[in-house]
C-alpha atoms as a PDB file:
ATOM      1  CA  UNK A   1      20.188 127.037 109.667  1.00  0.00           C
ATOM      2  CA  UNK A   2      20.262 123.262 110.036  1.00  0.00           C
ATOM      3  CA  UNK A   3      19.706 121.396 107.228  1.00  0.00           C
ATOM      4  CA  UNK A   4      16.805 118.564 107.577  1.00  0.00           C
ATOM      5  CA  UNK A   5      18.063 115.084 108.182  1.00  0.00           C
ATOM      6  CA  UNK A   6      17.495 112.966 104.401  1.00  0.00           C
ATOM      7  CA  UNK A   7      14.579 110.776 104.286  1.00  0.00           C
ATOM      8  CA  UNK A   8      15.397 107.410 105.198  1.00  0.00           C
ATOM      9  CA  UNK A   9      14.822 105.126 102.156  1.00  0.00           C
ATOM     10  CA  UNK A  10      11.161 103.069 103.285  1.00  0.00           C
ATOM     11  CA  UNK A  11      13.474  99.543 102.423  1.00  0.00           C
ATOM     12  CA  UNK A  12      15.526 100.202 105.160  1.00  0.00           C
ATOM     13  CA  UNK A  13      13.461 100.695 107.858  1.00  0.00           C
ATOM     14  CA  UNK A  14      10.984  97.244 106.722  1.00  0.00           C
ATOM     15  CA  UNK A  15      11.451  95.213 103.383  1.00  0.00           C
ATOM     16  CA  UNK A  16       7.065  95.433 103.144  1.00  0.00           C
ATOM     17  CA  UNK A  17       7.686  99.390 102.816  1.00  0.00           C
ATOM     18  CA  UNK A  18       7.847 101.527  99.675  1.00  0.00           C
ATOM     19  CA  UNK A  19       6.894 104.772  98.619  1.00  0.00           C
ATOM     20  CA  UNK A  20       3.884 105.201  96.697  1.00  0.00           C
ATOM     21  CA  UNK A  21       5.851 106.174  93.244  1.00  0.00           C
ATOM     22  CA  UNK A  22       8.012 103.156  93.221  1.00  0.00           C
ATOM     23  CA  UNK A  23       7.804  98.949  92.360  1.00  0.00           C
ATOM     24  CA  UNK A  24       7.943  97.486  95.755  1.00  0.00           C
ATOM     25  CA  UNK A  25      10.445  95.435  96.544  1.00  0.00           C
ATOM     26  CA  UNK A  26       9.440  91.644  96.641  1.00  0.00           C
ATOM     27  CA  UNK A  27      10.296  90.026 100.199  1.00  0.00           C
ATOM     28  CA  UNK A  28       9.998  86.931  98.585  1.00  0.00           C
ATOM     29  CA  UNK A  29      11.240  85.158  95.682  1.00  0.00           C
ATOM     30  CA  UNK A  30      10.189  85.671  92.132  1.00  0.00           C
ATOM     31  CA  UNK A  31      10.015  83.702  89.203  1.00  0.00           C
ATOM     32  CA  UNK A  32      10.784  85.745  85.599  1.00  0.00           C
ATOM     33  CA  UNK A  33       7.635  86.070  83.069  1.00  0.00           C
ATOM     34  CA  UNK A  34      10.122  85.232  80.111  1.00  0.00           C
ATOM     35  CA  UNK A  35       8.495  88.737  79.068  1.00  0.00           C
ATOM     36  CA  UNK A  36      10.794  91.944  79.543  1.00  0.00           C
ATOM     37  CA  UNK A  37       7.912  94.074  79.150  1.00  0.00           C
ATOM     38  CA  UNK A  38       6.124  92.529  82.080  1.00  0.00           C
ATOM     39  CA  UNK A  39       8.419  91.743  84.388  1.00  0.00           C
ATOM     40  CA  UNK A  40       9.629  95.200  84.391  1.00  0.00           C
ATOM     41  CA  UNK A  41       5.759  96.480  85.612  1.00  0.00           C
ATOM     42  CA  UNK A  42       6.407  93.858  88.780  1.00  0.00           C
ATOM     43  CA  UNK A  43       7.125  94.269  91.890  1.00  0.00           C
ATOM     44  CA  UNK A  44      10.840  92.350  92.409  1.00  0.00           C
ATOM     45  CA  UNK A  45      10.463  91.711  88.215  1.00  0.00           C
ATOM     46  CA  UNK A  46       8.292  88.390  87.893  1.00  0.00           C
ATOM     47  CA  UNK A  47       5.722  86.213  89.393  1.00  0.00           C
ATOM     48  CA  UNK A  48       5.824  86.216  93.090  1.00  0.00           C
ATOM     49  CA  UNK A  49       6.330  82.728  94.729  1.00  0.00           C
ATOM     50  CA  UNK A  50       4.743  81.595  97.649  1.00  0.00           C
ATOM     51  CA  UNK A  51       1.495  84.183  97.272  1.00  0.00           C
ATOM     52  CA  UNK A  52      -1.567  84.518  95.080  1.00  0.00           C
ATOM     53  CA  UNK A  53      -1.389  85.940  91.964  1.00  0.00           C
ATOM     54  CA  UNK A  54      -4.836  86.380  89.984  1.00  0.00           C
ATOM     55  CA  UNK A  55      -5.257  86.238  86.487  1.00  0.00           C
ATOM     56  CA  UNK A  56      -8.462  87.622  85.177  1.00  0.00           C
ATOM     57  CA  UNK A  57     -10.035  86.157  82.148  1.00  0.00           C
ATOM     58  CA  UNK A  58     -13.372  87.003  79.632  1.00  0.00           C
ATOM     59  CA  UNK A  59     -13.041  83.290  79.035  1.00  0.00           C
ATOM     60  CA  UNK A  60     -10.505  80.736  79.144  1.00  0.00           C
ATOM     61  CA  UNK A  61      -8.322  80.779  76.569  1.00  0.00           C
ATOM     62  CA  UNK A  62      -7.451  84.530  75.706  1.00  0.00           C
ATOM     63  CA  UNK A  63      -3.432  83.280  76.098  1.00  0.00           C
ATOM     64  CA  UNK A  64      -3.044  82.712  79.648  1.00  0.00           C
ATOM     65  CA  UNK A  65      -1.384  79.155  79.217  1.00  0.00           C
ATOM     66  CA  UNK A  66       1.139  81.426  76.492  1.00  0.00           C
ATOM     67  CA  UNK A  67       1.479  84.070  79.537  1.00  0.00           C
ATOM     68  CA  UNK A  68       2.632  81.734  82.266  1.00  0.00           C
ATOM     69  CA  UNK A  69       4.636  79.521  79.909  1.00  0.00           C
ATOM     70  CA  UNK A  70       7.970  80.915  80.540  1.00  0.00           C
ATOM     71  CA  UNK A  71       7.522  80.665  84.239  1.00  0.00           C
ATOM     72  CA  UNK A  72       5.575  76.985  84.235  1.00  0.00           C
ATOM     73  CA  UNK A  73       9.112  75.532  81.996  1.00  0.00           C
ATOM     74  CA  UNK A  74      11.759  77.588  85.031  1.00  0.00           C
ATOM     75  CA  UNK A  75       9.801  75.948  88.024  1.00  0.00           C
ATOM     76  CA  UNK A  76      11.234  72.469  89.066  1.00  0.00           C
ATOM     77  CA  UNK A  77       8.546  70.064  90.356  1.00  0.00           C
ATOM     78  CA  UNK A  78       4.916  68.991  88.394  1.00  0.00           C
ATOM     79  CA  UNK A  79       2.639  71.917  87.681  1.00  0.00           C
ATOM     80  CA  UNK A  80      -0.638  71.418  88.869  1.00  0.00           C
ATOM     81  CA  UNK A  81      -3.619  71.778  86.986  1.00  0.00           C
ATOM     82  CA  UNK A  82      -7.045  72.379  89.187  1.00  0.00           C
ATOM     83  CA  UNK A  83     -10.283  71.670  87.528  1.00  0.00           C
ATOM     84  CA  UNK A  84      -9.565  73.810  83.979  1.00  0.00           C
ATOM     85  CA  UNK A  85     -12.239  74.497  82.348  1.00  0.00           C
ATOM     86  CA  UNK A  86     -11.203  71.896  78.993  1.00  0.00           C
ATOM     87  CA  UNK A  87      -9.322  68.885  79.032  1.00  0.00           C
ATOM     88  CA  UNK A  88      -6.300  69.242  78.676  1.00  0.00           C
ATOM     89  CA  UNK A  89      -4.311  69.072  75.710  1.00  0.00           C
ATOM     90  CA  UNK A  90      -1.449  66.761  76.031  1.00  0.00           C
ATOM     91  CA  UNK A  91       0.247  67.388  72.242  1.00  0.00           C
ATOM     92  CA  UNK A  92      -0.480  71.196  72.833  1.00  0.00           C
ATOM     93  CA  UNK A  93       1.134  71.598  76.562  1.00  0.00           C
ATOM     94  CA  UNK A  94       3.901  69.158  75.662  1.00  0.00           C
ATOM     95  CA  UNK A  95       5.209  72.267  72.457  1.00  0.00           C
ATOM     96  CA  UNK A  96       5.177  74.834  75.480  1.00  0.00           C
ATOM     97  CA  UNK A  97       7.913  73.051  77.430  1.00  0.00           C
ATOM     98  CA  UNK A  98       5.102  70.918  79.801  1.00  0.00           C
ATOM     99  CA  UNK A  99       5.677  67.074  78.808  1.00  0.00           C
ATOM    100  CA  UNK A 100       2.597  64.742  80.532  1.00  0.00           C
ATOM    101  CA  UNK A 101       5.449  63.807  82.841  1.00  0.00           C
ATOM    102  CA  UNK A 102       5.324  67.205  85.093  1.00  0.00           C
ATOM    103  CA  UNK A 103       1.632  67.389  84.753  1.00  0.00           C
ATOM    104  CA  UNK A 104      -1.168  66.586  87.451  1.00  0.00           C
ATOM    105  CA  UNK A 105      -4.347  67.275  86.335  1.00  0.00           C
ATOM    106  CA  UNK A 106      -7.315  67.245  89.153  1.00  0.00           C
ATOM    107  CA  UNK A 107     -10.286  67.067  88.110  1.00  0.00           C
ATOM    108  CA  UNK A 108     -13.414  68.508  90.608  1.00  0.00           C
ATOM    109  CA  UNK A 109     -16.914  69.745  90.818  1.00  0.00           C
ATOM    110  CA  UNK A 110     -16.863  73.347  89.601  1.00  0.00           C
ATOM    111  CA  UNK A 111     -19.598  74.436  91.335  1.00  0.00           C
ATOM    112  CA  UNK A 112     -18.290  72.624  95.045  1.00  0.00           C
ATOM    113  CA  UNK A 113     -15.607  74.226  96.972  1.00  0.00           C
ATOM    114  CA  UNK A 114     -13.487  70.965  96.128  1.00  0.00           C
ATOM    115  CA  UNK A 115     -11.024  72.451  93.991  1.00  0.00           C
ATOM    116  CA  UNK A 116     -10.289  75.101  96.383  1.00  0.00           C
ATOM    117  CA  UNK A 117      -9.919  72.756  99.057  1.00  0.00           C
ATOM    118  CA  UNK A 118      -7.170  70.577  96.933  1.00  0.00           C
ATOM    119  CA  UNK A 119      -5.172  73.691  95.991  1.00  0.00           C
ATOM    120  CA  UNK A 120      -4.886  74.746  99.506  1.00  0.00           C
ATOM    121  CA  UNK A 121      -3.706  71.270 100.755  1.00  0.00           C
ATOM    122  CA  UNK A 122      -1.735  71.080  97.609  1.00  0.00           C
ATOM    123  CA  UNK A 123       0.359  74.381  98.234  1.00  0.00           C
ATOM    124  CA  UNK A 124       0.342  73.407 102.115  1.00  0.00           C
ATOM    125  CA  UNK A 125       2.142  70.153 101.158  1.00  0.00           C
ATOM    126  CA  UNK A 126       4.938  72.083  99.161  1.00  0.00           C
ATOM    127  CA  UNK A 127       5.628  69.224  96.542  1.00  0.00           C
ATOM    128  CA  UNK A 128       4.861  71.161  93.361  1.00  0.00           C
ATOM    129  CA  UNK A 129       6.661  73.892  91.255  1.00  0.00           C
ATOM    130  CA  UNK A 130       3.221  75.466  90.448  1.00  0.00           C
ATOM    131  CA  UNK A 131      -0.692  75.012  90.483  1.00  0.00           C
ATOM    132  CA  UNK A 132      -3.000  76.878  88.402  1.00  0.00           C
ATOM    133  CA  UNK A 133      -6.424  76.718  89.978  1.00  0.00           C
ATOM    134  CA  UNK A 134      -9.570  77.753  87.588  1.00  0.00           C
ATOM    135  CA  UNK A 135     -12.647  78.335  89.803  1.00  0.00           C
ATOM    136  CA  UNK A 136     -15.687  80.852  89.241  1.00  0.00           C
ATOM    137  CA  UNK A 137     -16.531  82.362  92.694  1.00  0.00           C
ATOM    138  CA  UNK A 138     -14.068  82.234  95.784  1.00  0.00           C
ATOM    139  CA  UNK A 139     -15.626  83.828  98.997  1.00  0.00           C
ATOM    140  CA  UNK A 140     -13.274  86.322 100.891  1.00  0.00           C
ATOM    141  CA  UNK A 141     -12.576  83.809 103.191  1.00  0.00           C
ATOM    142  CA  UNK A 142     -11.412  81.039 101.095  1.00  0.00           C
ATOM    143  CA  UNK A 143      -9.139  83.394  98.712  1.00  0.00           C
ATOM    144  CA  UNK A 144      -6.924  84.335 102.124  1.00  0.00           C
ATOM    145  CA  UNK A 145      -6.753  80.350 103.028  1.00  0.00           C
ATOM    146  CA  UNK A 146      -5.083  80.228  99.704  1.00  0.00           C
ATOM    147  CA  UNK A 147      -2.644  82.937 100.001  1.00  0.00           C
ATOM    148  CA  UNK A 148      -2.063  81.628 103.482  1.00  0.00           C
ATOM    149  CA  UNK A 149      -1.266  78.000 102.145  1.00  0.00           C
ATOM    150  CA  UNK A 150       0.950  79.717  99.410  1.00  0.00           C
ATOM    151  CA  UNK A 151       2.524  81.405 101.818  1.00  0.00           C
ATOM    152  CA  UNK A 152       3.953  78.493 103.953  1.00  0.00           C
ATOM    153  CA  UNK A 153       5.964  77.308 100.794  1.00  0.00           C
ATOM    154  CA  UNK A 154       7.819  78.181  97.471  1.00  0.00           C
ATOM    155  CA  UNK A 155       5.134  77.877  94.921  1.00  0.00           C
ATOM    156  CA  UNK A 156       4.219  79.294  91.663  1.00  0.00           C
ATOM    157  CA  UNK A 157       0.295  80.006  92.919  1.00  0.00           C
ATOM    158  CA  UNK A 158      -1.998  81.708  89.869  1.00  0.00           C
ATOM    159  CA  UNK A 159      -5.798  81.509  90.137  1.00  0.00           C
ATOM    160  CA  UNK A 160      -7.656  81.983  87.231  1.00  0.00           C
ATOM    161  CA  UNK A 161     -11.074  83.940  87.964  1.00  0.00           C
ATOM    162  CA  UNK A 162     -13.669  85.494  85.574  1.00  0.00           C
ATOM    163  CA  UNK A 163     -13.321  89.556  84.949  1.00  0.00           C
ATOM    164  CA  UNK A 164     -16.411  89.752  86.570  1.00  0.00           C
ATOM    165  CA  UNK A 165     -14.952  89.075  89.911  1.00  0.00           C
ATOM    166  CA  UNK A 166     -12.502  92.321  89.785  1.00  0.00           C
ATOM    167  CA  UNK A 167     -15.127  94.095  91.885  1.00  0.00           C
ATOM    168  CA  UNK A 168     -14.659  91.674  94.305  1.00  0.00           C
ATOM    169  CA  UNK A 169     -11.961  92.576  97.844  1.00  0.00           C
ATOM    170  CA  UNK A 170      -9.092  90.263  97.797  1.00  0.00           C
ATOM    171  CA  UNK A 171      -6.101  89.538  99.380  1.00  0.00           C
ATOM    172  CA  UNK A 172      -3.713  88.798  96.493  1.00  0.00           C
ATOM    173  CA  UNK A 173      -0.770  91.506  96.133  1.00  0.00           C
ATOM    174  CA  UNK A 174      -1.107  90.780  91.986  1.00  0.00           C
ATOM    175  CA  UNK A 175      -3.851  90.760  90.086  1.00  0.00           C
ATOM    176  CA  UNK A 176      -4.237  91.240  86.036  1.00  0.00           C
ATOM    177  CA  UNK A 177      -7.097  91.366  84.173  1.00  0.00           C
ATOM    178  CA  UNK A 178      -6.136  90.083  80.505  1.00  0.00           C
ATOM    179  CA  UNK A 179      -7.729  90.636  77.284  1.00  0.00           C
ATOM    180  CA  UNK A 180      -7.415  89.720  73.673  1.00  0.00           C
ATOM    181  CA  UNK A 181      -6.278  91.469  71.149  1.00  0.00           C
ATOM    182  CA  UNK A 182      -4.924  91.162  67.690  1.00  0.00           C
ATOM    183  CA  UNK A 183      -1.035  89.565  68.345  1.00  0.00           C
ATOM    184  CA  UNK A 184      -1.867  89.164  71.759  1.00  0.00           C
ATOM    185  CA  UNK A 185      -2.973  90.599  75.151  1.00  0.00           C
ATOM    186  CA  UNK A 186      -3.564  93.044  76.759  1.00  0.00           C
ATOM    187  CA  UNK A 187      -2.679  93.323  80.642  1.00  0.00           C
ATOM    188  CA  UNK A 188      -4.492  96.005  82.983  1.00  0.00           C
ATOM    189  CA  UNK A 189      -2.948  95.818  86.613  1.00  0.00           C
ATOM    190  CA  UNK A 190      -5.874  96.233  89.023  1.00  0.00           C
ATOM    191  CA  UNK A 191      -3.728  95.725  92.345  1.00  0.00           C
ATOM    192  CA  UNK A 192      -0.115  95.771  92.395  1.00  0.00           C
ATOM    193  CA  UNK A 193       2.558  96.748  95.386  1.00  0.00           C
ATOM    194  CA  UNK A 194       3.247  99.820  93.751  1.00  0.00           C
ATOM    195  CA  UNK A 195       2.386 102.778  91.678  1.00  0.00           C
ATOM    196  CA  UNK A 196      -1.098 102.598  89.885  1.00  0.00           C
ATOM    197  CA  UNK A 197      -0.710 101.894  86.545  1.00  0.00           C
ATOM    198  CA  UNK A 198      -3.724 103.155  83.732  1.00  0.00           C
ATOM    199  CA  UNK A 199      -2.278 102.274  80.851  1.00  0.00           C
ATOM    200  CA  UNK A 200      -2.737  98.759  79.451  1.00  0.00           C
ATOM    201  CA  UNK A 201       0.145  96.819  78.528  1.00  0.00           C
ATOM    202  CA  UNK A 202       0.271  95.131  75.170  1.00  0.00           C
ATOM    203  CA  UNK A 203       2.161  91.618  75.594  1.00  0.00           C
ATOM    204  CA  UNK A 204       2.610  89.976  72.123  1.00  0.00           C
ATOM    205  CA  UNK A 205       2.181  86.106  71.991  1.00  0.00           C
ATOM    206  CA  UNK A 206       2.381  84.754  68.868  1.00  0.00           C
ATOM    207  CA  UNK A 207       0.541  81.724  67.976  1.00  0.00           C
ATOM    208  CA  UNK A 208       3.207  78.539  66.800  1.00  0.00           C
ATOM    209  CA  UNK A 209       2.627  76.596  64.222  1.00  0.00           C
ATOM    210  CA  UNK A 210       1.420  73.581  66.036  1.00  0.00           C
ATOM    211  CA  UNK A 211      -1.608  75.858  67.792  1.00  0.00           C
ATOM    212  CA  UNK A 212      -2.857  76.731  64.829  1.00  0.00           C
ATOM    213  CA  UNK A 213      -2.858  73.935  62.895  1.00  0.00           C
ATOM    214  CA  UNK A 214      -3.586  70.997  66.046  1.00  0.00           C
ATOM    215  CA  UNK A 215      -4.501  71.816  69.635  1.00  0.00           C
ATOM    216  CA  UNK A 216      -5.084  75.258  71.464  1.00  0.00           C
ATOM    217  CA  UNK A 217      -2.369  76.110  73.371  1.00  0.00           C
ATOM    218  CA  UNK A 218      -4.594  77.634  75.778  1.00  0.00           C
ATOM    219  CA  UNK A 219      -6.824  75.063  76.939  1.00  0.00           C
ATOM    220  CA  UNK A 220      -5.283  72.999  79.451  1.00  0.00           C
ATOM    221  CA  UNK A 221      -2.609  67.719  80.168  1.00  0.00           C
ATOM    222  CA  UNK A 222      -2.552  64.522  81.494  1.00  0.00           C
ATOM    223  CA  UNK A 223      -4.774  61.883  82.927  1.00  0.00           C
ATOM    224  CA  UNK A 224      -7.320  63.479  85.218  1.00  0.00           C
ATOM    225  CA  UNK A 225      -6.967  62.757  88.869  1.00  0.00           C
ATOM    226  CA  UNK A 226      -9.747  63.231  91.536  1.00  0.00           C
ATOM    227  CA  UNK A 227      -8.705  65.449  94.126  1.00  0.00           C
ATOM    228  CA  UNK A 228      -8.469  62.738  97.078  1.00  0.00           C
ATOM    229  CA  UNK A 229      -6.617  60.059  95.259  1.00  0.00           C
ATOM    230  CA  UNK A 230      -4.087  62.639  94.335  1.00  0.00           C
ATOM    231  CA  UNK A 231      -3.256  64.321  97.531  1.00  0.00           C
ATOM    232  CA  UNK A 232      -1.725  61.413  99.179  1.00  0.00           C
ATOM    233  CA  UNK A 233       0.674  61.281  96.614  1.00  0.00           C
ATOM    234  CA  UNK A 234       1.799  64.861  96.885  1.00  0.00           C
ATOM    235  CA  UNK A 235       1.194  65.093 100.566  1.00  0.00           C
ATOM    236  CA  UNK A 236       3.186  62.018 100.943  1.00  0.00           C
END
């Protein structure tokens, strides 16, 4: 009796395959968390580059800023800061690695589609190492702009939405929903290029010195900029 030909490995026959059981493999570049934990429960074992990733928040502030740290200090080029919800703190963001000097922060209406409309021509322009981009509601259409704009270049892209909007479709291949706990966070992965994950992860962050006693770390540094004075600069 013949034996039955192995199954070809899904890798090998397109880099977007995988089998259900098993982390993707990332066709693109990815940036480490600085977290073992977390990078191990990722698909190519950090933050994708050049997609979105989606950070779901209660509030702003739970540790996000703590979360992406490792990943803002390992990307060359400013880090972008899109209309965040405080002003940022310059003595806070400069003890996580972020001096003013890599900083732009752009400063928009919340309730127009202006920040969205500077992120995408910001990641289309390819000039920064990351942008964080706070915003309440994104329409379907204007969250797969974004991941098409990440797309065309090498950027660390994370948008920072309320839990509510977890109900809500959308294209990003990550998204975490984060809450706070005592020492830390905890990370549920709603959507992720892989097996599905029910168990919470606990992420410690622990607080320095300088959080508790000056600035939180956690609310965004840097002069604000409006969003058309600043895109000529980056655009070039």
């Amino acid at each position: 009796m013949a034996r039955p030909d192995p199954i070809t490995a899904p890798e090998a026959l397109h880099p977007s395959l995988w089998l259900a059981s098993q982390l993707a493999r990332s066709a693109s570049r990815c940036v480490d968390t600085g977290y073992a934990a977390l990078s191990a429960q990722l698909p190519g074992g950090g933050w994708p580059v050049g997609a979105l990733n989606e950070l779901l928040l209660p509030q702003a502030g739970v540790g996000e800023m703590r979360l992406l740290q490792p990943a803002l200090v390992r990307q060359k080029g400013p880090v972008v800061l899109v209309q965040p919800p405080q002003i940022p703190q310059t003595l806070a963001l400069s003890a996580l690695g972020l001096p003013p000097s890599r900083l732009i922060w752009v400063r928009s209406n919340p309730r127009s589609s202006d920040g969205l409309w500077a992120a995408e021509q910001i990641l289309r322009s390819g000039s920064c190492g990351a942008v964080l981009l706070w915003h309440q509601h994104a329409r379907g259409e204007h969250l797969r702009r974004l991941h098409l704009a990440a797309q065309s270049g090498d950027t660390l892209f994370c948008m920072l939405r309320p839990m509510s909007e977890a109900r809500e479709a959308s294209p990003a291949p990550l998204r975490l929903a984060l809450e706070p706990v005592a020492g830390g966070v905890q990370i549920a992965f709603l959507k992720r290029r892989g097996p599905q994950r029910d168990e919470p992860l606990f992420l410690p962050l622990t607080p320095s010195l300088l959080q508790r006693r000056h600035a939180p770390l956690d609310r965004p540094a840097s002069a604000p900029a409006s969003a058309g004075s600043v895109l000529p600069v980056l655009v070039g």
